[in-house]
PDB file of N, CA and C in Angstrom:
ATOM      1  N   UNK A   1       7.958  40.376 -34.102  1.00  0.00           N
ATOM      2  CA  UNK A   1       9.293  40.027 -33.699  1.00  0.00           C
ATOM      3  C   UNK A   1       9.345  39.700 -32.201  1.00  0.00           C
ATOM      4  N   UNK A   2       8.958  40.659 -31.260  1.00  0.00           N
ATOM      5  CA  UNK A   2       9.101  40.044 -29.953  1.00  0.00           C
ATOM      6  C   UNK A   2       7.831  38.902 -29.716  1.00  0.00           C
ATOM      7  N   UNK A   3       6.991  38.556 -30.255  1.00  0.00           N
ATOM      8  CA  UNK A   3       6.224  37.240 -30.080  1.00  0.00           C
ATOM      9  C   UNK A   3       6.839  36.188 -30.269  1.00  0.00           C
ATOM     10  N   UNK A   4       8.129  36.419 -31.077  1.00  0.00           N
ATOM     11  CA  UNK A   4       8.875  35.383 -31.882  1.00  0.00           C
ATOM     12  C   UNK A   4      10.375  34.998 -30.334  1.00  0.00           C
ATOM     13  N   UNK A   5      10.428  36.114 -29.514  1.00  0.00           N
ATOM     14  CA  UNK A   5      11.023  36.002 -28.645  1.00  0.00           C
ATOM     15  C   UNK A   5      10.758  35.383 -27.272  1.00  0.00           C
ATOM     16  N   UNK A   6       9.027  35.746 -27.242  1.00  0.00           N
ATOM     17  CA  UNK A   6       8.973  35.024 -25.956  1.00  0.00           C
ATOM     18  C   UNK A   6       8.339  33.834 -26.142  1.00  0.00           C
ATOM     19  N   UNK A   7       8.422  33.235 -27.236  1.00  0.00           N
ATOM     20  CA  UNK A   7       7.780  31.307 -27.458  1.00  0.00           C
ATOM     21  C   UNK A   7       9.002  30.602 -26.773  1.00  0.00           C
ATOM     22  N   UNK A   8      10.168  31.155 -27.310  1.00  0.00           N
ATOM     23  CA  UNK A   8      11.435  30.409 -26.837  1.00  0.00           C
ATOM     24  C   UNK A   8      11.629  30.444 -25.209  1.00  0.00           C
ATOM     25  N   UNK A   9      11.104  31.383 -24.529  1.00  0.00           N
ATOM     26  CA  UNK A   9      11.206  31.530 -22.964  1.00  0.00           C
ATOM     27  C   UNK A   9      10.202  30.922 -22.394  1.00  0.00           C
ATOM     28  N   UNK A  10       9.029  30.481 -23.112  1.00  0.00           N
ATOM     29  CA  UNK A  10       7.675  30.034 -22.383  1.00  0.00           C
ATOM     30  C   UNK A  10       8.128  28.355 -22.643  1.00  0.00           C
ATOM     31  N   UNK A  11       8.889  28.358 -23.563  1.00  0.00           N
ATOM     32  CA  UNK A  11       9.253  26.723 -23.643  1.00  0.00           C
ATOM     33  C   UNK A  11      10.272  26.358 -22.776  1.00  0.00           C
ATOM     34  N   UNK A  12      11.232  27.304 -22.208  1.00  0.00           N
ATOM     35  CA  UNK A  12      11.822  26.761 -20.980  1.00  0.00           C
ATOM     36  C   UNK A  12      11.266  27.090 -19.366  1.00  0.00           C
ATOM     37  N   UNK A  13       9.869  27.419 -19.629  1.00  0.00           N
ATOM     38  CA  UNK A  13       9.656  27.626 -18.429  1.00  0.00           C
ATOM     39  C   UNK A  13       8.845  26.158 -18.561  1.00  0.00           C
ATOM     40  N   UNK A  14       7.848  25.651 -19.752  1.00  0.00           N
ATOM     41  CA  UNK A  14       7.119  24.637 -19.572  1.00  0.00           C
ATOM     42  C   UNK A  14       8.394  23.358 -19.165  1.00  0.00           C
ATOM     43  N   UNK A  15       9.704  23.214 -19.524  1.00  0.00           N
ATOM     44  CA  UNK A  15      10.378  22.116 -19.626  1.00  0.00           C
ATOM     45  C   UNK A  15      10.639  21.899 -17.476  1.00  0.00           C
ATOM     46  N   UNK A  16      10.552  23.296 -16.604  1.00  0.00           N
ATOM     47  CA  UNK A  16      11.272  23.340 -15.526  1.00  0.00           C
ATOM     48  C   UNK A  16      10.522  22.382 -14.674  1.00  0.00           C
ATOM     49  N   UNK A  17      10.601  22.015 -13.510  1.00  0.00           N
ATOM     50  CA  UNK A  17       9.940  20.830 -13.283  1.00  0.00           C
ATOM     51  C   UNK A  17       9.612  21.295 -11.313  1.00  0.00           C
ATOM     52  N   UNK A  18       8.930  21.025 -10.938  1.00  0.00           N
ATOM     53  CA  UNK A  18       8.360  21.236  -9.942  1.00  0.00           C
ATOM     54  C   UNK A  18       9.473  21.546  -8.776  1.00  0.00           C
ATOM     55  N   UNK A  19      10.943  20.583  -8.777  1.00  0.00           N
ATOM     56  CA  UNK A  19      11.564  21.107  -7.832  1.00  0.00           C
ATOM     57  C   UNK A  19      12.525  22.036  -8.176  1.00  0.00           C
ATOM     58  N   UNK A  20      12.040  22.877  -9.214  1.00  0.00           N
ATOM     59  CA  UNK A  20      12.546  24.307  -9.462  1.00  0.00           C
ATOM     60  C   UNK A  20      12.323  25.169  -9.294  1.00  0.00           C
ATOM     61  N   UNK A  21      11.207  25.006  -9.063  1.00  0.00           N
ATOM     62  CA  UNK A  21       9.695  26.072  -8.343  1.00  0.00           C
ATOM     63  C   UNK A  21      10.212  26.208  -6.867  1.00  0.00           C
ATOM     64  N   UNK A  22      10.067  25.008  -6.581  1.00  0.00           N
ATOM     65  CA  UNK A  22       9.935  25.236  -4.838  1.00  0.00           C
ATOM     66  C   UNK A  22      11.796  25.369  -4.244  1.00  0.00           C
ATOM     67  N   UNK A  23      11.641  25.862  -3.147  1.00  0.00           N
ATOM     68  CA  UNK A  23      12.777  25.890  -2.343  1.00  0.00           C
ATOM     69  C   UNK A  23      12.880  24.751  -1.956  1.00  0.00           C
ATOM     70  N   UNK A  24      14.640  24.604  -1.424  1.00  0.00           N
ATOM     71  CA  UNK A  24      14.890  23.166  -1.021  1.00  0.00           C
ATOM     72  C   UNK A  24      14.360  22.481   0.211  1.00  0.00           C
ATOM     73  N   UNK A  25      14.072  24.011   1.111  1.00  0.00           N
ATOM     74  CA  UNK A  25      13.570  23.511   2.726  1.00  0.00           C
ATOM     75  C   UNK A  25      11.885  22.514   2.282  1.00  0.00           C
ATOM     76  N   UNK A  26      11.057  23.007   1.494  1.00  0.00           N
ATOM     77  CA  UNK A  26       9.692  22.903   1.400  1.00  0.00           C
ATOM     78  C   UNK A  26       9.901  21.426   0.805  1.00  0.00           C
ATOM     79  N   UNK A  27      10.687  21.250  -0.520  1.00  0.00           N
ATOM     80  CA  UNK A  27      11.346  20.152  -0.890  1.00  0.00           C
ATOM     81  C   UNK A  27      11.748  19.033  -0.010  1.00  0.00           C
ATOM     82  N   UNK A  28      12.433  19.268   0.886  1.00  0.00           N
ATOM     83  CA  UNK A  28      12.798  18.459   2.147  1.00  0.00           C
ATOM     84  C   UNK A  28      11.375  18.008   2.927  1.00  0.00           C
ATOM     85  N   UNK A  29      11.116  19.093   3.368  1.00  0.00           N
ATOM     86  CA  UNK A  29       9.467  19.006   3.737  1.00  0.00           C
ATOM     87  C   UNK A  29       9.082  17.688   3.496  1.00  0.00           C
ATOM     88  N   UNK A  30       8.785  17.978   1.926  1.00  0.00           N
ATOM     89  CA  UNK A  30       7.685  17.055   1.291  1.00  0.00           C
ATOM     90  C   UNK A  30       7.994  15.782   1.091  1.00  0.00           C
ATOM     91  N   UNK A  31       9.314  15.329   1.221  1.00  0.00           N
ATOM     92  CA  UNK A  31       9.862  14.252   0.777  1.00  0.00           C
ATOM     93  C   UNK A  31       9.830  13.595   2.121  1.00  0.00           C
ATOM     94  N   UNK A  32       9.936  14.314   3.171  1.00  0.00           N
ATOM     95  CA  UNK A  32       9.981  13.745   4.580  1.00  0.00           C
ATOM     96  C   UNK A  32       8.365  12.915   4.864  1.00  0.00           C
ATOM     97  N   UNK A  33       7.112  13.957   4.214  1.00  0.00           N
ATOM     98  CA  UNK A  33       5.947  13.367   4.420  1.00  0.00           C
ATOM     99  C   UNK A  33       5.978  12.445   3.682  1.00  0.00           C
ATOM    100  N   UNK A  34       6.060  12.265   2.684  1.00  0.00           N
ATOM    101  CA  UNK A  34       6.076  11.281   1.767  1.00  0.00           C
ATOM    102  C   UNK A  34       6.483  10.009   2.591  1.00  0.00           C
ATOM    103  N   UNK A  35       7.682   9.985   3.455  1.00  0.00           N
ATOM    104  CA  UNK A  35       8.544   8.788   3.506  1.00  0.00           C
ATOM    105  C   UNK A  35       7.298   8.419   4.605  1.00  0.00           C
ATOM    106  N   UNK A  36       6.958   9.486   5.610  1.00  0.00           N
ATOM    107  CA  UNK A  36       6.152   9.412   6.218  1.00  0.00           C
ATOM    108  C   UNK A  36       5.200   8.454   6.561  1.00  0.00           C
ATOM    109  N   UNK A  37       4.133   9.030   5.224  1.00  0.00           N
ATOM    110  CA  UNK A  37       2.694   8.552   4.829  1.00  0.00           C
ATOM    111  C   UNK A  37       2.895   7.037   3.993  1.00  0.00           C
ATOM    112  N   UNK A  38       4.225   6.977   3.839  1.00  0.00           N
ATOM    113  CA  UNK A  38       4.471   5.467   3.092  1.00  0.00           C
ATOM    114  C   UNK A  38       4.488   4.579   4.168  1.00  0.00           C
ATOM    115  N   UNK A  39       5.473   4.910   5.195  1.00  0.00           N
ATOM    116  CA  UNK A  39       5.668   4.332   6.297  1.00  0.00           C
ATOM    117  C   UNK A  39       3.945   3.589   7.147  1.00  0.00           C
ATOM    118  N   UNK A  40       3.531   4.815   7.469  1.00  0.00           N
ATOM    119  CA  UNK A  40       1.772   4.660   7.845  1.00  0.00           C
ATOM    120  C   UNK A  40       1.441   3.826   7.308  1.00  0.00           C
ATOM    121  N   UNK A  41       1.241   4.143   5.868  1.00  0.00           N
ATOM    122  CA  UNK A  41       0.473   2.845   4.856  1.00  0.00           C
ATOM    123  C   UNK A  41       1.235   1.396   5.355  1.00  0.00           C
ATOM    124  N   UNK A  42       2.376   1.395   5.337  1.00  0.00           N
ATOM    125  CA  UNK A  42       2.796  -0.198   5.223  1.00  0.00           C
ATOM    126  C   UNK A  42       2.702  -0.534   6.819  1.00  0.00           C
ATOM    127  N   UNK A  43       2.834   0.230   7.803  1.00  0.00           N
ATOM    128  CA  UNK A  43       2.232   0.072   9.199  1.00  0.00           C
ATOM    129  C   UNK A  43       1.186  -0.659   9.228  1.00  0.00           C
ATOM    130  N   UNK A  44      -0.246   0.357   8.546  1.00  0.00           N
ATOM    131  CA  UNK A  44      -1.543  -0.301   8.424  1.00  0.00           C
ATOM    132  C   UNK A  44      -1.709  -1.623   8.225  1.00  0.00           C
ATOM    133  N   UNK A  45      -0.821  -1.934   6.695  1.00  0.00           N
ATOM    134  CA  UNK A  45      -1.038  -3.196   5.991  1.00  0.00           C
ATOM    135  C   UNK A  45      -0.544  -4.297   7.090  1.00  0.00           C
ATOM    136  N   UNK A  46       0.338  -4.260   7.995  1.00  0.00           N
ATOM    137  CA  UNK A  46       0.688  -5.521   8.573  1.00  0.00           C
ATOM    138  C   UNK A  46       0.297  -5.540   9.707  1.00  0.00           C
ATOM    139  N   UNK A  47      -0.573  -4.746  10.314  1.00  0.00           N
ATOM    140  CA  UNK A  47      -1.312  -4.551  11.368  1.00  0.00           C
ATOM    141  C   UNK A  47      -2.690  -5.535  10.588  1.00  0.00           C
ATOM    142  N   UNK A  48      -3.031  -5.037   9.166  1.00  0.00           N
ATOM    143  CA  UNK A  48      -4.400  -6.148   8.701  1.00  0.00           C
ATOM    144  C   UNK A  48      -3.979  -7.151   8.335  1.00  0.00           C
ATOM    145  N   UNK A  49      -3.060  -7.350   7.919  1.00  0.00           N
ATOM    146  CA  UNK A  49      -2.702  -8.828   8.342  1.00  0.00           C
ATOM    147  C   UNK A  49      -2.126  -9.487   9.146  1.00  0.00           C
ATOM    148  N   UNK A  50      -2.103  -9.216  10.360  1.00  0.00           N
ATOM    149  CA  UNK A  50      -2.195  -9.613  12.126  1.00  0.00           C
ATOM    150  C   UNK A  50      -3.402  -9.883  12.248  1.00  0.00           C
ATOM    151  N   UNK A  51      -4.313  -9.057  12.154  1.00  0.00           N
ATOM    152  CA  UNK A  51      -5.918  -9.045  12.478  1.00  0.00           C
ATOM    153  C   UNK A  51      -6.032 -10.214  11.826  1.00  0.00           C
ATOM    154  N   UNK A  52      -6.274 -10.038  10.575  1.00  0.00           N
ATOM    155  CA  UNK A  52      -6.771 -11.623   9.579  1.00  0.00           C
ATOM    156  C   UNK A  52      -6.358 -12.806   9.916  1.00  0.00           C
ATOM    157  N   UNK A  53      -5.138 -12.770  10.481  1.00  0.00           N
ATOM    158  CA  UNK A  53      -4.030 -14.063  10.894  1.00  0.00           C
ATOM    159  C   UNK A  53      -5.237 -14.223  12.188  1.00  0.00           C
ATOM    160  N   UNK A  54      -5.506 -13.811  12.991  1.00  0.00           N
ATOM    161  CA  UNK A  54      -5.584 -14.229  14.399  1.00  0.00           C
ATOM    162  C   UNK A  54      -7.268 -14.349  14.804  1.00  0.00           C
ATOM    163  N   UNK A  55      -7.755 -13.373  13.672  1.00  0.00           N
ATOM    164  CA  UNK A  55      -9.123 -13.932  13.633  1.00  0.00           C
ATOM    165  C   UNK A  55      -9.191 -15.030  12.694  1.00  0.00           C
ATOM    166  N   UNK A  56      -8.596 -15.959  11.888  1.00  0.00           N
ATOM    167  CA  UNK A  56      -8.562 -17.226  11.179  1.00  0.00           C
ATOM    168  C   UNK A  56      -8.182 -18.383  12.189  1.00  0.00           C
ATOM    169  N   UNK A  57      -7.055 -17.879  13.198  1.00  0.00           N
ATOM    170  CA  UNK A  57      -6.549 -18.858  13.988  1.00  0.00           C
ATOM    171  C   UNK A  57      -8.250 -18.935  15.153  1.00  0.00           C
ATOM    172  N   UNK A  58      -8.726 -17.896  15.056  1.00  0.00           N
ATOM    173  CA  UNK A  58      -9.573 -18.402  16.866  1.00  0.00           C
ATOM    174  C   UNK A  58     -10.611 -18.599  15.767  1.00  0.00           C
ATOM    175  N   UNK A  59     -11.374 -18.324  14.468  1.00  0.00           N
ATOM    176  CA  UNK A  59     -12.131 -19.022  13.730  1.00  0.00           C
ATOM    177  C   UNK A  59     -11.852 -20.777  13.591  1.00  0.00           C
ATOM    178  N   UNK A  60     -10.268 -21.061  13.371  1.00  0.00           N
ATOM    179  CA  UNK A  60     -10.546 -22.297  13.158  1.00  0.00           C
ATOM    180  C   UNK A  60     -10.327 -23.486  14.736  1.00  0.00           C
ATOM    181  N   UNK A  61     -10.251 -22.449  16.077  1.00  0.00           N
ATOM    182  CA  UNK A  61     -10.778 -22.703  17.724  1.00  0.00           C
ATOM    183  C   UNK A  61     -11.743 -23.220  17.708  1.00  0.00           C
ATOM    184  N   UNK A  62     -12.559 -23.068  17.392  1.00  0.00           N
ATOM    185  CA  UNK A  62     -14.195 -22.571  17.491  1.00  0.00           C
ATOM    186  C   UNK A  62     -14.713 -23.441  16.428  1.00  0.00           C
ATOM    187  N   UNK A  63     -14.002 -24.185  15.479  1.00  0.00           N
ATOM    188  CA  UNK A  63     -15.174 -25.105  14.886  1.00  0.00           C
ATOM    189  C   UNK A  63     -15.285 -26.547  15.560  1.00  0.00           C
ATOM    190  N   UNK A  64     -16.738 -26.645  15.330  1.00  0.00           N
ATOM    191  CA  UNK A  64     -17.106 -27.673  15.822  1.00  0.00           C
ATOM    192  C   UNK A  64     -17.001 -29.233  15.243  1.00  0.00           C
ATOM    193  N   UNK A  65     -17.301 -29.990  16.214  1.00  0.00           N
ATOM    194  CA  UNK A  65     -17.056 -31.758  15.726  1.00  0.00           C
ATOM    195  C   UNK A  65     -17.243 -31.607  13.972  1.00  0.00           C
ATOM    196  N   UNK A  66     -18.431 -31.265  14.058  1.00  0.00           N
ATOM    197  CA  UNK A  66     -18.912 -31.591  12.510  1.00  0.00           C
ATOM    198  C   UNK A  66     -18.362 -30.528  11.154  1.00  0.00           C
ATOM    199  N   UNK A  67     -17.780 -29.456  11.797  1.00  0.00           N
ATOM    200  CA  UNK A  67     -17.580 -28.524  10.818  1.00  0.00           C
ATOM    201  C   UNK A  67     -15.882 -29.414  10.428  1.00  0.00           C
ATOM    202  N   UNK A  68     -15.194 -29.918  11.743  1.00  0.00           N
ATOM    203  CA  UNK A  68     -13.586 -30.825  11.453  1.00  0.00           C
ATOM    204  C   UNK A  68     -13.886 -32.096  10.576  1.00  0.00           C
ATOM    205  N   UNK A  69     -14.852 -32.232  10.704  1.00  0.00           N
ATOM    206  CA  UNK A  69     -15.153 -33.505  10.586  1.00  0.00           C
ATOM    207  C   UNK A  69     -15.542 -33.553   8.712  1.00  0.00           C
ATOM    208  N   UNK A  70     -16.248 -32.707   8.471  1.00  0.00           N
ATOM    209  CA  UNK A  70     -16.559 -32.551   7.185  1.00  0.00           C
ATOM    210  C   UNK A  70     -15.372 -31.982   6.496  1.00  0.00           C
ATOM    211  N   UNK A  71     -14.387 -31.277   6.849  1.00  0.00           N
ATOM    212  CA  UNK A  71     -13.012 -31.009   5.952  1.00  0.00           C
ATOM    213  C   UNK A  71     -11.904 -31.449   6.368  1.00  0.00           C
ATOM    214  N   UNK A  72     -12.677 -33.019   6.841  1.00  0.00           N
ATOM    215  CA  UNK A  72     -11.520 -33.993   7.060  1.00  0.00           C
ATOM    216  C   UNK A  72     -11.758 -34.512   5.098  1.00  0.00           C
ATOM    217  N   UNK A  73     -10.466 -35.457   4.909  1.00  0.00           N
ATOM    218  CA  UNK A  73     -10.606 -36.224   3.816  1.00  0.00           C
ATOM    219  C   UNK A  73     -10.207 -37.723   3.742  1.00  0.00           C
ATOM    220  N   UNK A  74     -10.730 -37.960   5.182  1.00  0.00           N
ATOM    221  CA  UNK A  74     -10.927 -39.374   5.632  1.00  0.00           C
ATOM    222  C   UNK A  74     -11.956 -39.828   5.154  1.00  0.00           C
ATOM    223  N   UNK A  75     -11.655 -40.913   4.288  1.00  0.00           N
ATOM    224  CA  UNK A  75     -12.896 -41.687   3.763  1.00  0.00           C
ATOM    225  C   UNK A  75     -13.158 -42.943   4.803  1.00  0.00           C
ATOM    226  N   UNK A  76     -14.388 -42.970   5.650  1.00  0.00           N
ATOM    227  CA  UNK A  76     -14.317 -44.008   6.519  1.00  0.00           C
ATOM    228  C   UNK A  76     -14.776 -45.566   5.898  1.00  0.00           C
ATOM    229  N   UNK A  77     -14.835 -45.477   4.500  1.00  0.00           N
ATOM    230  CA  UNK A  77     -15.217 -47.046   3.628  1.00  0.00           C
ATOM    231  C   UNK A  77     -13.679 -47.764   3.649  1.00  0.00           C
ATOM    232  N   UNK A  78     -12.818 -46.600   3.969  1.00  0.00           N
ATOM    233  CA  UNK A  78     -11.298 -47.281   3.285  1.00  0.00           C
ATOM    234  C   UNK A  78     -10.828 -48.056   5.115  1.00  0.00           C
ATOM    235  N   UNK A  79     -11.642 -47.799   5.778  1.00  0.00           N
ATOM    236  CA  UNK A  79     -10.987 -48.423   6.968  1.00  0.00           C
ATOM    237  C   UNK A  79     -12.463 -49.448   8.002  1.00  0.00           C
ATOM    238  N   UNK A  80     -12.684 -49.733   6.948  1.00  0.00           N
ATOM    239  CA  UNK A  80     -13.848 -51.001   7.426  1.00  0.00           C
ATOM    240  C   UNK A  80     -13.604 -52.182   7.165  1.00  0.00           C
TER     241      UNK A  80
END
């Protein structure tokens, strides 16, 4: 009989959900890092694509006669 009592209490403890556990301060906490570490991440990301942008721009400085010259799509037969 009391086995039959505590299935019903172990099933509302499995249903409770993590911010039932914790206090609201720790809660706050965590949600603050969160916004945090999201923030960081998307910091990072447009910081690497600054980098990529500006090493493409002084990559395409730096090519030479023949490297412009070959991804031209000037056909020089059409102007003879």
């Amino acid at each position: 009989m009391q086995k039959r009592k505590q299935q019903p209490e172990m099933q509302n403890n499995d249903k409770m959900t993590l911010m039932d556990h914790l206090n609201a301060d720790l809660f706050a906490q965590l949600k603050a890092k969160k916004k945090e570490l999201e923030a960081e991440q998307q910091r990072k990301k447009e910081e690497e694509e600054a980098r990529k942008r500006e090493e493409k721009r002084r990559r395409e400085e730096q090519k030479t006669f023949e490297e412009l010259f070959n991804e031209s799509n000037l056909d020089w037969r059409k102007f003879k």
